[in-house]
Protein backbone atom coordinates (compact mmCIF):
# COMPACT_ATOMS: atom_id res chain seq x y z
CA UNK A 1 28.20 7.30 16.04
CA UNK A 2 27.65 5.31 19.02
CA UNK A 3 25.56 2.22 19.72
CA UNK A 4 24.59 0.47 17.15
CA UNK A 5 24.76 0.88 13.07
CA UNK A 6 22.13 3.55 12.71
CA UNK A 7 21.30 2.45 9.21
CA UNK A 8 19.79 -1.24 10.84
CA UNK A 9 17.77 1.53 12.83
CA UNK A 10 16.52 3.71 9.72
CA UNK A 11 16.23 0.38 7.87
CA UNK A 12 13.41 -0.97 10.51
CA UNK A 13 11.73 2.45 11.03
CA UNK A 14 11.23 2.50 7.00
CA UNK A 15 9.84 -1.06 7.08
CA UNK A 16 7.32 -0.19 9.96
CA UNK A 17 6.47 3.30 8.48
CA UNK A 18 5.93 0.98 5.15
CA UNK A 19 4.00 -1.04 7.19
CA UNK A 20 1.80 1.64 8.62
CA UNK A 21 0.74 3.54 5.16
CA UNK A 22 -0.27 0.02 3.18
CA UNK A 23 -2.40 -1.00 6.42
CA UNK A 24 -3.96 2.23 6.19
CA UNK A 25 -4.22 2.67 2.57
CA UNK A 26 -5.85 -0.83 2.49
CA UNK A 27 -8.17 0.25 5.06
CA UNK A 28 -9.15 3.73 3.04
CA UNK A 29 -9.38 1.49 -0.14
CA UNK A 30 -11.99 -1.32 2.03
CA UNK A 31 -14.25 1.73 3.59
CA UNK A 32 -14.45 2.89 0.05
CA UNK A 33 -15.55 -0.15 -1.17
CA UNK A 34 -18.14 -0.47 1.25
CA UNK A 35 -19.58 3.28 0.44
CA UNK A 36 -19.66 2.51 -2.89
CA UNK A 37 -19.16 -1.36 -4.29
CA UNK A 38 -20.33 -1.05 -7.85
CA UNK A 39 -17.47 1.74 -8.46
CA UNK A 40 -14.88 -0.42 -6.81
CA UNK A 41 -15.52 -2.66 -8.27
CA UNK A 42 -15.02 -1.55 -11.81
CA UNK A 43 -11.88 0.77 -10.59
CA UNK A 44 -10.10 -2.74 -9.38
CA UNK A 45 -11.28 -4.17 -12.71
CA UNK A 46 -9.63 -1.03 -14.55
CA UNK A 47 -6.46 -1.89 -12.19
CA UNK A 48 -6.30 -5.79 -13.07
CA UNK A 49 -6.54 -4.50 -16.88
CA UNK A 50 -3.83 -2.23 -16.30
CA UNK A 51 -1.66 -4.34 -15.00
CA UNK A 52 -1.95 -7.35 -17.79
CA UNK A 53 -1.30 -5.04 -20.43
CA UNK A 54 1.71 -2.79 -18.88
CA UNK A 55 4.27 -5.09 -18.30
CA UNK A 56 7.39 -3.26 -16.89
């Protein structure tokens, strides 16, 4: 191994891959609230639900 620790290097490549996929997922989950709001709308509803009553 030379250089430096290669786990610092996995760690920040994980962060920025991390990174990438919720910037993209969030902008999947906005162009499919603009295509259809009323859905959406009710699916984040379902989510908010979900999430008060499963408490981990």
């Amino acid at each position: 191994m030379t250089g430096h620790s290669p786990e610092d290097e996995t760690d920040t490549e994980r962060r920025r891959r991390r990174a990438q996929f919720l910037r993209e997922r969030t902008e999947a989950i906005e162009l499919r609230d603009r295509v259809k709001p009323r859905r959406a709308r009710a699916a984040r509803m379902r989510q908010q639900m979900r999430m008060r009553t499963f408490r981990w």
